[in-house]
Each structure stands twice: as structure tokens, then as C-alpha cells.
N, C-alpha and C. Protein backbone atom coordinates (compact mmCIF):
# COMPACT_ATOMS: atom_id res chain seq x y z
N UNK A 1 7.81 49.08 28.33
CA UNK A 1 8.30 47.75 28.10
C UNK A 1 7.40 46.71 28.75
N UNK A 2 6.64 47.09 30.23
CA UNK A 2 6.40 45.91 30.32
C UNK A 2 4.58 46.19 30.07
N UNK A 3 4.39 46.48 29.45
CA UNK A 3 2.95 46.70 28.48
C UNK A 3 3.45 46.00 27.38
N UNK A 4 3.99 46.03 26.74
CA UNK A 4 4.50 45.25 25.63
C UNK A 4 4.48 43.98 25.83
N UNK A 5 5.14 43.80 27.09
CA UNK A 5 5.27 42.47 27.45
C UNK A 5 3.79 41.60 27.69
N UNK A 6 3.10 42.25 28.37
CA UNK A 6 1.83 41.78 29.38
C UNK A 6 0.69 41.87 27.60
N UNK A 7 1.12 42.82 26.93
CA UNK A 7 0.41 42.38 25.50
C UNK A 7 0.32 41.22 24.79
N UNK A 8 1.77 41.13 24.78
CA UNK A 8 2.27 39.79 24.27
C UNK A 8 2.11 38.95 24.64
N UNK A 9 2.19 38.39 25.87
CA UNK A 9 1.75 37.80 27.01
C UNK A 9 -0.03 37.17 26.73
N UNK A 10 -0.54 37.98 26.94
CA UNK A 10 -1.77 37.96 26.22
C UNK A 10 -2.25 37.59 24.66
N UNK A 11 -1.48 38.09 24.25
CA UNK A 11 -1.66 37.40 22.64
C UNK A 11 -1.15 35.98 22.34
N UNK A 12 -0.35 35.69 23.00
CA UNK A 12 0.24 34.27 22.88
C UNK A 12 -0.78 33.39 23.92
N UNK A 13 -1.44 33.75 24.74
CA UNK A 13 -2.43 32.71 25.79
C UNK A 13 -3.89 33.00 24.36
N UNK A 14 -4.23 33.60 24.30
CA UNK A 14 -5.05 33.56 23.01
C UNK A 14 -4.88 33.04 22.06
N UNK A 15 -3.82 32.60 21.66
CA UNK A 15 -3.28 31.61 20.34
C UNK A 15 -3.26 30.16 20.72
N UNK A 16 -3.39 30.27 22.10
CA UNK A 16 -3.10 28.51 22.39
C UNK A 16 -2.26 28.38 22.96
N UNK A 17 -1.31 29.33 23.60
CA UNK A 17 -0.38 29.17 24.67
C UNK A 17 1.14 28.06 23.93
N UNK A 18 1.54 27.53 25.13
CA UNK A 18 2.49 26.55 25.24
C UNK A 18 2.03 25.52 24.40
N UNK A 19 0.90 24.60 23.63
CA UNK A 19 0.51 23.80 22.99
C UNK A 19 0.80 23.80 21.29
N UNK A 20 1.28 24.49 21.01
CA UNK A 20 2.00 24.83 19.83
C UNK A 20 1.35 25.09 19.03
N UNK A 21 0.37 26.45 19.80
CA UNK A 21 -0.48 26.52 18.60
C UNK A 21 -2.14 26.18 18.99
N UNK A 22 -2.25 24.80 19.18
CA UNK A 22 -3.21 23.78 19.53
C UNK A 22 -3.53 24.29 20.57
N UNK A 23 -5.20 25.04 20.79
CA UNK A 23 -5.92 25.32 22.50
C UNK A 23 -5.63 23.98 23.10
N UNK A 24 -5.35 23.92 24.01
CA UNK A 24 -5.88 22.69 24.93
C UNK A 24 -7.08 22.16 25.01
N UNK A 25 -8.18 23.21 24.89
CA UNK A 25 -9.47 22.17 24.95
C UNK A 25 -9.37 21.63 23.60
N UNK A 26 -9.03 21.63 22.57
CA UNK A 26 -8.87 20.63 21.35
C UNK A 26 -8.31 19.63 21.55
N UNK A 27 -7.32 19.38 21.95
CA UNK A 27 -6.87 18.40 22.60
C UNK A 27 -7.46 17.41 23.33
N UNK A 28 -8.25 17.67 24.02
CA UNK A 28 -9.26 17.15 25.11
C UNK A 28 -10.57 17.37 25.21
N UNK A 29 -11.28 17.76 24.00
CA UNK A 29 -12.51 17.83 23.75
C UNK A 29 -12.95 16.67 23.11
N UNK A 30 -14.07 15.93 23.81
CA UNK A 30 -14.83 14.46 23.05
C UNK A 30 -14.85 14.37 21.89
N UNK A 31 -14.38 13.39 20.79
CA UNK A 31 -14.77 13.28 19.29
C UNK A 31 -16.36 12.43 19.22
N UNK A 32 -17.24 13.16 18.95
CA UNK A 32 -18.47 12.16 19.14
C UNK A 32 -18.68 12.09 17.05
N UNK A 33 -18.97 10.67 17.19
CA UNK A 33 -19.65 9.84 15.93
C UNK A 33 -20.42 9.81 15.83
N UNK A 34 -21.35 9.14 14.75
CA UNK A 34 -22.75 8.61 14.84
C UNK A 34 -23.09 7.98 13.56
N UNK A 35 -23.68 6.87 13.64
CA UNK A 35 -23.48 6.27 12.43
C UNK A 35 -25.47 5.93 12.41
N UNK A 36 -26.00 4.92 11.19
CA UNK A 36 -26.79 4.31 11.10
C UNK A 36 -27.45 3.53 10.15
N UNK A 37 -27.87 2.17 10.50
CA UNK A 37 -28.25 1.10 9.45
C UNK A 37 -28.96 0.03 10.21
N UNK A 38 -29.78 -0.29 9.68
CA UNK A 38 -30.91 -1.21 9.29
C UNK A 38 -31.72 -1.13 10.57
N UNK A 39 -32.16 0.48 10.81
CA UNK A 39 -33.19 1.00 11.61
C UNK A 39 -32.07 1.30 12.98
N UNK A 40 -31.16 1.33 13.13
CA UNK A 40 -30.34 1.62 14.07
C UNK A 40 -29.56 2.95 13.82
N UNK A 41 -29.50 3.49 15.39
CA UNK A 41 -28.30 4.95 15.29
C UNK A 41 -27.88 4.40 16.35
N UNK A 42 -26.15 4.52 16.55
CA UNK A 42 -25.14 4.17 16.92
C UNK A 42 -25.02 6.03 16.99
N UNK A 43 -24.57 6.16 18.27
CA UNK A 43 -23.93 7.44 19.12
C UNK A 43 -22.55 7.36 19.70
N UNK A 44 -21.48 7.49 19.16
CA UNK A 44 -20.43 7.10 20.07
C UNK A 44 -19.53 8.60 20.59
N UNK A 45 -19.21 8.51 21.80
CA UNK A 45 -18.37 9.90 22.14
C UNK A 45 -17.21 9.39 23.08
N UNK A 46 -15.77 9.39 21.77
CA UNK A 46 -14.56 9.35 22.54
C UNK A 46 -13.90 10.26 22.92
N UNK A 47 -13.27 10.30 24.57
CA UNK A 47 -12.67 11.44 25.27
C UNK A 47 -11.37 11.16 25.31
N UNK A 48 -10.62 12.20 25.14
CA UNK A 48 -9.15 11.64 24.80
C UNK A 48 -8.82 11.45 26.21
N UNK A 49 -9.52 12.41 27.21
CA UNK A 49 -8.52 12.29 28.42
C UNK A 49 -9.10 10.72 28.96
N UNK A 50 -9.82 10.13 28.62
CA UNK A 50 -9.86 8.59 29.01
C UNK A 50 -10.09 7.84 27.61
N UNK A 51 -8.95 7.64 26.92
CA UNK A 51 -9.02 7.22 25.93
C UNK A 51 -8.89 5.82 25.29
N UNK A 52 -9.46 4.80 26.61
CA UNK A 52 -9.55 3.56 26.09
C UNK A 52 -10.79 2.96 26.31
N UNK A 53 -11.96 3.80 26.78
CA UNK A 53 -13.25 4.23 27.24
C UNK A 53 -14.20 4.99 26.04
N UNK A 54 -14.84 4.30 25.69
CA UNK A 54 -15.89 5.04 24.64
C UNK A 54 -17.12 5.11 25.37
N UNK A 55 -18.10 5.92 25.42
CA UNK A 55 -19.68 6.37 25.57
C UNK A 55 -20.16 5.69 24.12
N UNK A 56 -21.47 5.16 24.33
CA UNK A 56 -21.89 4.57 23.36
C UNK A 56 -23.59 4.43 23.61
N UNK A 57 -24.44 4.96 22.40
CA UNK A 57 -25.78 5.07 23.14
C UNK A 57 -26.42 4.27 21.33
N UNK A 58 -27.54 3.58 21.59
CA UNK A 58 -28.03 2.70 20.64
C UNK A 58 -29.46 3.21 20.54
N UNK A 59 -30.33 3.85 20.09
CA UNK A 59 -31.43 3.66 19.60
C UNK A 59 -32.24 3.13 18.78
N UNK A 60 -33.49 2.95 18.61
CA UNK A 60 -34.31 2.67 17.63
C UNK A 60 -36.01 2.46 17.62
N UNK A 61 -36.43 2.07 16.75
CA UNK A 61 -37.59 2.20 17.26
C UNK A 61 -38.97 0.78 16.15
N UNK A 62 -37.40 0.22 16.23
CA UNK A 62 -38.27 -1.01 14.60
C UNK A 62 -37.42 -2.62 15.13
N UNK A 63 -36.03 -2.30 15.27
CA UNK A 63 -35.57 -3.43 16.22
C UNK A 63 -35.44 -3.84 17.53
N UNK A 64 -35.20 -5.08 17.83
CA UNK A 64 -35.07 -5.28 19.23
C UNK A 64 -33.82 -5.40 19.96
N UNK A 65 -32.69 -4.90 20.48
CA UNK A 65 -31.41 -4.41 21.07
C UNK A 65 -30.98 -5.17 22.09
N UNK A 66 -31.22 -6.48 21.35
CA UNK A 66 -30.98 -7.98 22.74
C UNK A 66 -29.80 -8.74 22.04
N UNK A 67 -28.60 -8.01 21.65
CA UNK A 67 -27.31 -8.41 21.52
C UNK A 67 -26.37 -7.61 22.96
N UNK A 68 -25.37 -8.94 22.45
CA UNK A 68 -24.16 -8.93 23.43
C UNK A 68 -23.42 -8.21 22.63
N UNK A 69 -23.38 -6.62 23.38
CA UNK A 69 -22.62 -5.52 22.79
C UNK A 69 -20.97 -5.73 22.90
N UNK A 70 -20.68 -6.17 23.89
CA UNK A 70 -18.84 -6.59 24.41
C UNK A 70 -18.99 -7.65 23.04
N UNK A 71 -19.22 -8.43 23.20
CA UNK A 71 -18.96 -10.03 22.20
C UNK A 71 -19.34 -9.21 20.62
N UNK A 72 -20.07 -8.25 20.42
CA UNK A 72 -20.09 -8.00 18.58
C UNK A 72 -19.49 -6.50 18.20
N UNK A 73 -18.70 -6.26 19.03
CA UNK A 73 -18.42 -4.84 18.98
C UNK A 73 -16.44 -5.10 18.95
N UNK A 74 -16.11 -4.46 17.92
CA UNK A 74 -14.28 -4.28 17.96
C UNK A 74 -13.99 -3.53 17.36
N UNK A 75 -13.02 -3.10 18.12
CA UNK A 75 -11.93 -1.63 17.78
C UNK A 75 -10.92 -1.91 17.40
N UNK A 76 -10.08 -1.42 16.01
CA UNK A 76 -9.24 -1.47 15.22
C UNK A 76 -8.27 -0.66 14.95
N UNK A 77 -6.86 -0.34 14.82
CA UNK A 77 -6.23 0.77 14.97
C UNK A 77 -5.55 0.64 13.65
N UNK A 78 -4.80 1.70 13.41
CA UNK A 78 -4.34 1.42 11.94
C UNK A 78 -3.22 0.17 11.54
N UNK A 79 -2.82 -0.32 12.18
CA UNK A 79 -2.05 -1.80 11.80
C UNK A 79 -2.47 -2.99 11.76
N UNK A 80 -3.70 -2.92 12.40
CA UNK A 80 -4.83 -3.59 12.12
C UNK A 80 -5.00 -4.78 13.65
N UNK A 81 -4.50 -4.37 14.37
CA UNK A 81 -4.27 -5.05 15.91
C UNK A 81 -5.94 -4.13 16.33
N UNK A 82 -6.45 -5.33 16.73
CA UNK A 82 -8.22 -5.61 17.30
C UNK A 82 -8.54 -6.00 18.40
N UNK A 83 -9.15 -5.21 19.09
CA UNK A 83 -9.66 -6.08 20.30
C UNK A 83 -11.43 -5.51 21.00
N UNK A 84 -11.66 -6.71 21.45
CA UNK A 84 -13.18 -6.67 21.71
C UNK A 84 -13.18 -5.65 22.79
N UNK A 85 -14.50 -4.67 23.64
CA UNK A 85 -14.17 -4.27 24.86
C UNK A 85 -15.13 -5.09 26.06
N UNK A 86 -14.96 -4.50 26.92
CA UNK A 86 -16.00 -4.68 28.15
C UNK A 86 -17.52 -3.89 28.00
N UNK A 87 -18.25 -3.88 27.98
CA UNK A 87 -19.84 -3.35 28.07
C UNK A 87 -19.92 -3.54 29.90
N UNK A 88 -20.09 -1.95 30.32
CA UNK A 88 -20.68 -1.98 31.27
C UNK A 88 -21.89 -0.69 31.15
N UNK A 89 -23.34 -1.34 31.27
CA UNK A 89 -24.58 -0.24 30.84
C UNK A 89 -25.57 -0.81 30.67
N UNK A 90 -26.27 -0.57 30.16
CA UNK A 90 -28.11 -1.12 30.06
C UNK A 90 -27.69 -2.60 29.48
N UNK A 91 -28.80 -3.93 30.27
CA UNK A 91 -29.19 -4.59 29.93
C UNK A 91 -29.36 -4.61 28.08
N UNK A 92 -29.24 -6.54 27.83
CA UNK A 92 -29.83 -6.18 26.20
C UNK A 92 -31.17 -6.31 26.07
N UNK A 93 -31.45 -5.59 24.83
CA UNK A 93 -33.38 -5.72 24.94
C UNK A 93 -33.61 -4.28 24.79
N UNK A 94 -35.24 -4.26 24.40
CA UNK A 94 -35.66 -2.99 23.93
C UNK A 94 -35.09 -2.20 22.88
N UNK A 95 -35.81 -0.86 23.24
CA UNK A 95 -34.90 -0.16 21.45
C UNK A 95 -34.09 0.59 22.00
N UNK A 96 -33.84 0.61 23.56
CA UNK A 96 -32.55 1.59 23.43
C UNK A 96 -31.59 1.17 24.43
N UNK A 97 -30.14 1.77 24.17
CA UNK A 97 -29.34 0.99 25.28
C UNK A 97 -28.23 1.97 25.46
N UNK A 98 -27.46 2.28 26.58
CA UNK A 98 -26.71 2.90 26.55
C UNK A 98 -25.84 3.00 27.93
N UNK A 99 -23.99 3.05 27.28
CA UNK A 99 -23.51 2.52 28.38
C UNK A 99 -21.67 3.10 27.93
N UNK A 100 -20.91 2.22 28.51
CA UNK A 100 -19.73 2.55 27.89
C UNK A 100 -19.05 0.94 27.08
N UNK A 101 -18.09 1.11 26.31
CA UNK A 101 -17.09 0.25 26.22
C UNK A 101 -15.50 0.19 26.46
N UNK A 102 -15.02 -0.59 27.35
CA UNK A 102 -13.78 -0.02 27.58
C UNK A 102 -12.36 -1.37 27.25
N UNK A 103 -12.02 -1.02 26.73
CA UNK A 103 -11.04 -1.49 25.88
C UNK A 103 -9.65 -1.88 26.01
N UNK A 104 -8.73 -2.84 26.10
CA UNK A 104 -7.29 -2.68 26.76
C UNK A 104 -6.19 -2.56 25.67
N UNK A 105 -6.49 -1.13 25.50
CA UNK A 105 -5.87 -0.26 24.52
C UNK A 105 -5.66 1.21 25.24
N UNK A 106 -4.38 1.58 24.67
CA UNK A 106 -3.70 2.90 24.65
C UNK A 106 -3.69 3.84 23.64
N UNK A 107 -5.16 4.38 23.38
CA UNK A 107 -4.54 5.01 21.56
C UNK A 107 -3.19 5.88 21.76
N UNK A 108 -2.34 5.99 20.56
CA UNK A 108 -1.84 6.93 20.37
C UNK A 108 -2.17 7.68 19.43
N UNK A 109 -1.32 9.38 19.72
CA UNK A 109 -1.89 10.49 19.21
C UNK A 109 -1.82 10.38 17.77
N UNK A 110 -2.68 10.58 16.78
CA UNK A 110 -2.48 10.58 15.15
C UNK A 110 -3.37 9.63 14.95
N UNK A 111 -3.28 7.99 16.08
CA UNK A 111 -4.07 6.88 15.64
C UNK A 111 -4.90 6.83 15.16
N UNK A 112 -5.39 6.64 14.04
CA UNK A 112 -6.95 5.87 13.54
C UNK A 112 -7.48 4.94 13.96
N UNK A 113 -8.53 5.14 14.82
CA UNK A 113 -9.31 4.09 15.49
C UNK A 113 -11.07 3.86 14.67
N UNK A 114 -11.28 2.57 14.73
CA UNK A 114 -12.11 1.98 13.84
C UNK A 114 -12.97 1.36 15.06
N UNK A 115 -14.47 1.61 14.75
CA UNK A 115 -15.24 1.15 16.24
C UNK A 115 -16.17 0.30 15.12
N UNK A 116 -16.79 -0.91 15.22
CA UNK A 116 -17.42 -1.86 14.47
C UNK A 116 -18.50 -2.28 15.38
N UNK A 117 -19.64 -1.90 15.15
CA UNK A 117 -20.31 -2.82 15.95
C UNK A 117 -21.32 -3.93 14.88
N UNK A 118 -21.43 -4.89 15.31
CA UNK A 118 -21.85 -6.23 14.97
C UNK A 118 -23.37 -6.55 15.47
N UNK A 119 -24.13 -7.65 15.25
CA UNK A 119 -25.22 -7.95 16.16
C UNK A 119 -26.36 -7.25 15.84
N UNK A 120 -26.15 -6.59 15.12
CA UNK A 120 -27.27 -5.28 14.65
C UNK A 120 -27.63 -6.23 13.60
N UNK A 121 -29.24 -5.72 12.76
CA UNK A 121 -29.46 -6.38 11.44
C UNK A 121 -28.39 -6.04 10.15
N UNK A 122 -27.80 -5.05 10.41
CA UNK A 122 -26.50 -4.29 9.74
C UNK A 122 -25.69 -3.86 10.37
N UNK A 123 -24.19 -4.46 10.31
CA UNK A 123 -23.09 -3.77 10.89
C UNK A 123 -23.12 -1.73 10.56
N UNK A 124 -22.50 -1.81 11.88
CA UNK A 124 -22.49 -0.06 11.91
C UNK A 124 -20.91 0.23 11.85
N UNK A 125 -20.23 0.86 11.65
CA UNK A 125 -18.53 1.60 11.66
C UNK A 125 -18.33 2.66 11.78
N UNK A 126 -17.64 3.29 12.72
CA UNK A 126 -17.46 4.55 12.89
C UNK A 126 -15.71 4.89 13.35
N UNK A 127 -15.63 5.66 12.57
CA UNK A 127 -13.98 5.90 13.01
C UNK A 127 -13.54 7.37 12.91
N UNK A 128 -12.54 7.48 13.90
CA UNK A 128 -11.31 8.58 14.39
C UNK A 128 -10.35 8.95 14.59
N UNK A 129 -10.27 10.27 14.60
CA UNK A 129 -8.48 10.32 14.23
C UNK A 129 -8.03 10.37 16.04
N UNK A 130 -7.02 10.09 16.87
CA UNK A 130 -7.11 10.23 18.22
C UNK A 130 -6.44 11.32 18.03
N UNK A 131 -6.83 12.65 18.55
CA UNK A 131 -6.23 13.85 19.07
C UNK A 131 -4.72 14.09 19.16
């Protein structure tokens, strides 16, 4: 009986345990994006466990990356409530930049979140489902 048990036991922590199914690191594994236009790649990696905080990295190698990322950058959720974030990270200028944006937002789970950035010679968009 209790081989049976300690089997079972085991087969159910292999399925994902208590999460219904769902591993936990799915849950809490980064959704990273990446978008690109008019000589720009946009890198974005959202973590659910700080989920009003995006990683955000800008390359290029044809434009110059001397926009105000906080002021042309907004996040959109599915009802359509928007808000700009904070940029704290590289100076603007040059072809590459990289930093976070953090946002005074709570996603919730299911949410569709819409990341826009602006200021570029072409707007970039990248969006996710929140965990």
C-alpha cells in the first residue's frame, strides 16, 4: 500500500502537482517578444512574478535611439485602459539601449497586454497573454 502510495505521489508531482495540472515554472517563466521595423528590434521579456515591470532591449545599427522611451512607449490591456511607464536604463542615443519599463498596473491572469512603442521611424507592438 504504501508503494502505491509514494508511486502516486510521484506521478502526480510530475504532472504539475497542486497547480491543476499547470508546472509552476509555466506559470512563472518570462514571456519574451520581439518585434521589428524601420531598422529597429524591440526585445521585450515579461516576468509574471514582477508583472508590472517589463525588460526591454532596443537595437540597431542604421538609426539613432535618442527618444524618450517612458514618453513614446504604452501598455494596453484588453478594455482598452493605457498607461505610459517609467524608463529606468541606458541614456537616449546610439543604436542600442536597454533597460526596464515599469508601469502602475496589476495585470491580471488571462489579460492581454499590448506594449507600443512610439519614437522609432516605425511604431513597434508586441503583445501577451499574462500567465
Amino acid at each position: 500500500m504504501i508503494l502505491v502510495l509514494l508511486s502516486l505521489f510521484v506521478f502526480v508531482s510530475a504532472c504539475g502537482g497542486s497547480s491543476g495540472g499547470v508546472p509552476d515554472d509555466e506559470q512563472t517563466a518570462p514571456v519574451l517578444r520581439s518585434g521589428e521595423a524601420g531598422g529597429v528590434a524591440v526585445t521585450v521579456m515579461f516576468n509574471p512574478v514582477s508583472p508590472s515591470i517589463v525588460d526591454v532591449t532596443f537595437d540597431t545599427h542604421t538609426v539613432d535611439l535618442s527618444f524618450d522611451v517612458a514618453a513614446t512607449s504604452t501598455l494596453t490591456v484588453d478594455d482598452g485602459r493605457a498607461w505610459t511607464g517609467v524608463w529606468e536604463g541606458d541614456e537616449p542615443g546610439g543604436h542600442h539601449l536597454k533597460g526596464s519599463l515599469a508601469f502602475p498596473v496589476v495585470p491580471i491572469s488571462g489579460e492581454t497586454m499590448t506594449l507600443t512603442f512610439g519614437g522609432l521611424p516605425e511604431s513597434i507592438t508586441l503583445t501577451w497573454t499574462v500567465p
